[in-house]
Structure formats: structure tokens, C-alpha cells
N, C-alpha and C. Protein backbone atom coordinates (compact mmCIF):
# COMPACT_ATOMS: atom_id res chain seq x y z
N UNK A 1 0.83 -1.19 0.00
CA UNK A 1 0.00 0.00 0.00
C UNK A 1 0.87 1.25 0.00
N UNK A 2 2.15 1.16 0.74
CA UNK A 2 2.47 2.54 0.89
C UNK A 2 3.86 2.88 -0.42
N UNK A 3 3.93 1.69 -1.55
CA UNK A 3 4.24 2.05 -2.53
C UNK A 3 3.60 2.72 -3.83
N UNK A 4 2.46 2.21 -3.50
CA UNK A 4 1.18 3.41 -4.00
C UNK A 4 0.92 4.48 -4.07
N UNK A 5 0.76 4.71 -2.60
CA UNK A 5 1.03 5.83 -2.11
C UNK A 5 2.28 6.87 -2.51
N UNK A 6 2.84 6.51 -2.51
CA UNK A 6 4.42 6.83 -3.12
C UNK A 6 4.04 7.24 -4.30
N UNK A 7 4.03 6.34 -5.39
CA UNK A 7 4.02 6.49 -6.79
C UNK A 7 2.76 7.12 -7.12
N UNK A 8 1.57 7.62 -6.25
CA UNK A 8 0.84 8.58 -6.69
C UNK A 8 1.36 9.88 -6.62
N UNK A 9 2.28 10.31 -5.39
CA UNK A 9 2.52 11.16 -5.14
C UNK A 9 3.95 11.62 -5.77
N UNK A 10 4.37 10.79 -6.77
CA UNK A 10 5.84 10.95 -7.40
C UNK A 10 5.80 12.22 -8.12
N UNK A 11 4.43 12.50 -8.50
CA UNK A 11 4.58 13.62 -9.61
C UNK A 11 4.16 15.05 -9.01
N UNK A 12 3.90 15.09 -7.83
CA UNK A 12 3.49 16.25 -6.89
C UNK A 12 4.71 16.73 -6.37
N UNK A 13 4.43 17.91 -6.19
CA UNK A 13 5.26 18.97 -5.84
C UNK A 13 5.42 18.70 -4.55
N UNK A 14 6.52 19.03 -3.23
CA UNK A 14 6.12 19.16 -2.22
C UNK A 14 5.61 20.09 -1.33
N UNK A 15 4.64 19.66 -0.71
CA UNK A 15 3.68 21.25 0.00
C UNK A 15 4.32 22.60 -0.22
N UNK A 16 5.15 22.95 0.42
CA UNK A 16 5.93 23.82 0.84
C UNK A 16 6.59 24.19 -0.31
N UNK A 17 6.51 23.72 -1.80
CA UNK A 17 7.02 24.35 -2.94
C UNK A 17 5.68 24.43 -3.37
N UNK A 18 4.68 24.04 -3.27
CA UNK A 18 3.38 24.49 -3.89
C UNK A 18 2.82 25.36 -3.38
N UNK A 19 2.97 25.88 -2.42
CA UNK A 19 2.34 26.74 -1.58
C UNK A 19 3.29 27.73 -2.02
N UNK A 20 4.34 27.73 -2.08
CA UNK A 20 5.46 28.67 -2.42
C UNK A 20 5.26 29.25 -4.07
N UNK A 21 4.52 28.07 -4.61
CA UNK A 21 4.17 28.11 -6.19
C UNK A 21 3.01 29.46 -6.45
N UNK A 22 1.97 29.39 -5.37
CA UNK A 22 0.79 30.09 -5.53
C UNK A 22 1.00 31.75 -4.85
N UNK A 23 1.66 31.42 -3.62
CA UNK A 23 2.18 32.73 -3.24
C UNK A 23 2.88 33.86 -3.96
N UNK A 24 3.71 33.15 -5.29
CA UNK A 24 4.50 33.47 -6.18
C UNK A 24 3.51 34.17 -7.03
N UNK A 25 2.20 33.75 -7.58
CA UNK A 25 1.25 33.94 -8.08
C UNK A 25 0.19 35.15 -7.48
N UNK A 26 0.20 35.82 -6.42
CA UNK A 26 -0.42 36.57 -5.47
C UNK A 26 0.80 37.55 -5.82
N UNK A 27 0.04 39.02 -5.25
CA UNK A 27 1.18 40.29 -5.38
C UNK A 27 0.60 40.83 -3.90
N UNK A 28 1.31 41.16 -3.40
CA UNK A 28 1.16 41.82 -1.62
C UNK A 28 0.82 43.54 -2.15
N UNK A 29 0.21 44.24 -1.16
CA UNK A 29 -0.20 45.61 -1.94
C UNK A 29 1.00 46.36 -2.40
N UNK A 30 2.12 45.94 -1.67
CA UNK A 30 3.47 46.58 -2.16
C UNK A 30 3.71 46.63 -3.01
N UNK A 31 3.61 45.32 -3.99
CA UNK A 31 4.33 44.93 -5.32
C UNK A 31 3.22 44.95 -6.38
N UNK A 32 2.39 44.82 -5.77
CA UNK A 32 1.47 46.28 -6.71
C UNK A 32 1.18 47.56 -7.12
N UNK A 33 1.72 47.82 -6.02
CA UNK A 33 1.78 49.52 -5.94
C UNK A 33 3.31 49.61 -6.84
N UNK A 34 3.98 48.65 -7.08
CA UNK A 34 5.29 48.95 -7.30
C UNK A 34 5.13 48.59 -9.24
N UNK A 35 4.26 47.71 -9.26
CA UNK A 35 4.15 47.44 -10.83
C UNK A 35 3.15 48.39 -11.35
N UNK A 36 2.55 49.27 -10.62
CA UNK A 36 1.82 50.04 -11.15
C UNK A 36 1.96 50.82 -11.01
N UNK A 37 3.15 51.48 -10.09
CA UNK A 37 4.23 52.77 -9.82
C UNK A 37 3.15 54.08 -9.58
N UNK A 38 2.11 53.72 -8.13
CA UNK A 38 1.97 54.17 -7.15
C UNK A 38 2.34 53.95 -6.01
N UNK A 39 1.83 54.49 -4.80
CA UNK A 39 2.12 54.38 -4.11
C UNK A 39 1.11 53.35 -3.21
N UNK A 40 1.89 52.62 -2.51
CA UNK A 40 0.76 51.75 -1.52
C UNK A 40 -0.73 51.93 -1.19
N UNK A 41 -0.58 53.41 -0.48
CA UNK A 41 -1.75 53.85 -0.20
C UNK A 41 -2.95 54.38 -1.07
N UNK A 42 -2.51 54.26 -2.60
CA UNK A 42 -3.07 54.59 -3.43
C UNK A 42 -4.11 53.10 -4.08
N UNK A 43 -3.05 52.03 -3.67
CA UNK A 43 -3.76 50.96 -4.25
C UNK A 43 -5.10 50.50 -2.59
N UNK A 44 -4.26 50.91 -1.33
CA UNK A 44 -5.59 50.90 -0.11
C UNK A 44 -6.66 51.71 -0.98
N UNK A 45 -6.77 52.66 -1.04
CA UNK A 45 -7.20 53.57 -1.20
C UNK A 45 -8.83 52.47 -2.64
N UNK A 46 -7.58 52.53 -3.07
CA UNK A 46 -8.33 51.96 -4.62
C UNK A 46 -9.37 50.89 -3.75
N UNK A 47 -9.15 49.70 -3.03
CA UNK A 47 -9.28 48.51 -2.29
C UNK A 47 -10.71 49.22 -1.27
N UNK A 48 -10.17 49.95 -1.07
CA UNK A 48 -11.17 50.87 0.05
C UNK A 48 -12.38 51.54 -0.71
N UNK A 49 -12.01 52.48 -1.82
CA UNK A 49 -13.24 52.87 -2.61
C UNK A 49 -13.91 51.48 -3.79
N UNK A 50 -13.38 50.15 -3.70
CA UNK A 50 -13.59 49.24 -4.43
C UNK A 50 -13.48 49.77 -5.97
N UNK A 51 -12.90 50.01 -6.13
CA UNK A 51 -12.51 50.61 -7.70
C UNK A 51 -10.41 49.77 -8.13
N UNK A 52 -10.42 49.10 -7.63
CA UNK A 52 -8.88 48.61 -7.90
C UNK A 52 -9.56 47.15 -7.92
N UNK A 53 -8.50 46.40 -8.45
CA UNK A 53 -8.34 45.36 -8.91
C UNK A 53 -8.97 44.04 -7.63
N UNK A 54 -9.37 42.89 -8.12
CA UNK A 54 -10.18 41.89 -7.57
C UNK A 54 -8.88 41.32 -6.31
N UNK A 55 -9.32 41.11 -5.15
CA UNK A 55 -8.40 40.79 -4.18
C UNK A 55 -8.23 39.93 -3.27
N UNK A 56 -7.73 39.11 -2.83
CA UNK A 56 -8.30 38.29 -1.72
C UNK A 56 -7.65 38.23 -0.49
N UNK A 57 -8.73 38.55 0.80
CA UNK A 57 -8.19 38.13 1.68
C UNK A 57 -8.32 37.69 2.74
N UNK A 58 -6.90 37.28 3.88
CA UNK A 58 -7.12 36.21 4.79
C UNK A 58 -6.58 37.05 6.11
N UNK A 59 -7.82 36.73 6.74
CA UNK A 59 -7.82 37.52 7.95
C UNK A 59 -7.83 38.81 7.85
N UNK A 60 -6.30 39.73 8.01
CA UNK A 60 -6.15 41.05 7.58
C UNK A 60 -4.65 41.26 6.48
N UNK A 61 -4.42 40.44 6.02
CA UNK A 61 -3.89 40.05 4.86
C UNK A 61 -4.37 40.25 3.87
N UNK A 62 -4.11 41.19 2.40
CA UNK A 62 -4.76 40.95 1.45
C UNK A 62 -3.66 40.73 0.46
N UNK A 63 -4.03 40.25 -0.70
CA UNK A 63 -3.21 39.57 -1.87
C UNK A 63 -4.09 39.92 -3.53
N UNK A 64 -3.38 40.34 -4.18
CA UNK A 64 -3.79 40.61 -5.58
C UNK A 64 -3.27 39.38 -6.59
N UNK A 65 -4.28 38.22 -7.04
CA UNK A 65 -3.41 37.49 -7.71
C UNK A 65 -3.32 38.05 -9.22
N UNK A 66 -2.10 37.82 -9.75
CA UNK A 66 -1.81 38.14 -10.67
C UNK A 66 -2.55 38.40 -12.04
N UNK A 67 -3.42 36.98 -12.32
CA UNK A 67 -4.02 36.69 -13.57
C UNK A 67 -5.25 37.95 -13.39
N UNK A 68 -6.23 38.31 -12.26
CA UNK A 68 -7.14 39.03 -12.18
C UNK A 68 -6.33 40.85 -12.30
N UNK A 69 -5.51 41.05 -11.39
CA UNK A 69 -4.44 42.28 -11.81
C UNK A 69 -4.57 42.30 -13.53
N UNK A 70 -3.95 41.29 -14.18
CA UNK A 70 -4.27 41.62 -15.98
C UNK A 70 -5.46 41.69 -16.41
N UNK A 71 -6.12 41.38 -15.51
CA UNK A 71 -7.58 41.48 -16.16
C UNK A 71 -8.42 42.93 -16.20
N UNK A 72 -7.73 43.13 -15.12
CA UNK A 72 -8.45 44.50 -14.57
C UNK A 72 -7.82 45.66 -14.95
N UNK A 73 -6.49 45.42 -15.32
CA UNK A 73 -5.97 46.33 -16.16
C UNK A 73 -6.30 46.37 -17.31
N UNK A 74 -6.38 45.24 -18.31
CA UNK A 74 -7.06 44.97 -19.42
C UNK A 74 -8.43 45.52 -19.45
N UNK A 75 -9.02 45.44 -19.00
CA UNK A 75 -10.38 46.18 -18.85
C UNK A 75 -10.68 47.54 -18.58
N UNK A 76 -9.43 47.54 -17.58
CA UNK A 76 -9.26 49.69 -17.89
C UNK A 76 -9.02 50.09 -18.91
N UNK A 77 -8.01 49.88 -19.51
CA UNK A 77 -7.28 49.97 -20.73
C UNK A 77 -8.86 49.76 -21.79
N UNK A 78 -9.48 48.99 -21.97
CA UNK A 78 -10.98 49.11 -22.89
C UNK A 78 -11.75 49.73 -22.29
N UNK A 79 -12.13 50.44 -21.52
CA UNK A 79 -12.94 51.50 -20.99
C UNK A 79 -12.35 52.60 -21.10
N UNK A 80 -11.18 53.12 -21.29
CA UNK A 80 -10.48 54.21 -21.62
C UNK A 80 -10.78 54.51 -22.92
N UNK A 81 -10.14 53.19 -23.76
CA UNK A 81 -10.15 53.70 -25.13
C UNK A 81 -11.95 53.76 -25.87
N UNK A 82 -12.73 53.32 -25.33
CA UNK A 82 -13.95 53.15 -25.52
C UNK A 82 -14.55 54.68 -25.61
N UNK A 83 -13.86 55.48 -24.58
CA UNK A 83 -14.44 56.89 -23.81
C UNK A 83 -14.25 57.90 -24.73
């Protein structure tokens, strides 16, 4: 049984690099504010008037994952040029 076990799990990552995988994938408000070359409080701010990008968070932690960040920029970017 516990070679099974094994060889299911041969092709999985281990926790602690997958978790490391998704975190990688998340932007902290810093490194948002930094790819979008404001300032921190500008992206609170954004988060606070709900007008910035889709976010998630845990506890009092929040995280911008990446793929929704392009989205939401992408979508500014067509509401601009739309105007």
C-alpha cells in the first residue's frame, strides 16, 4: 500500500514548494503599488473605494493574484479607449 502511495505522489510537488508556487502567483499591496508605480496607499485607497483590482483576503492580509491584476488592467485599458 504505501508504494502506491508513493508512486501517486511521485509527480506532486512538495507542500511547501506548492504553496510557495501560488504565493508566487499573489502580489502583496506593495508589489502592486510597485508594478503600477503608485504608491501603496493609493492601491488601499483603490481597495477601500472598491474601484482597484479583484483581491483576496485572509484575515487582515490581502493579496492581488496576478491573472485578475491583468484582467483588470485589461479592462481599464478598454474603458479608456472606448471613452
Amino acid at each position: 500500500m504505501r508504494a502506491v502511495v508513493t508512486a501517486a505522489r511521485a509527480n506532486r510537488l512538495p507542500a511547501q514548494m506548492e504553496s510557495k508556487m501560488i504565493m508566487e502567483q499573489l502580489l502583496t499591496t506593495e508589489e502592486l503599488a510597485k508594478r503600477m508605480r503608485v504608491n501603496p496607499s493609493t492601491v488601499r485607497r483603490w481597495r477601500l473605494d472598491d474601484v482597484g483590482p479583484p483581491y483576496l483576503r485572509v484575515g487582515t492580509v490581502y493579496r492581488y493574484p496576478i491573472s485578475a491584476v491583468e484582467a483588470w488592467i485589461a479592462e481599464s485599458v478598454r474603458r479608456s479607449i472606448a471613452s
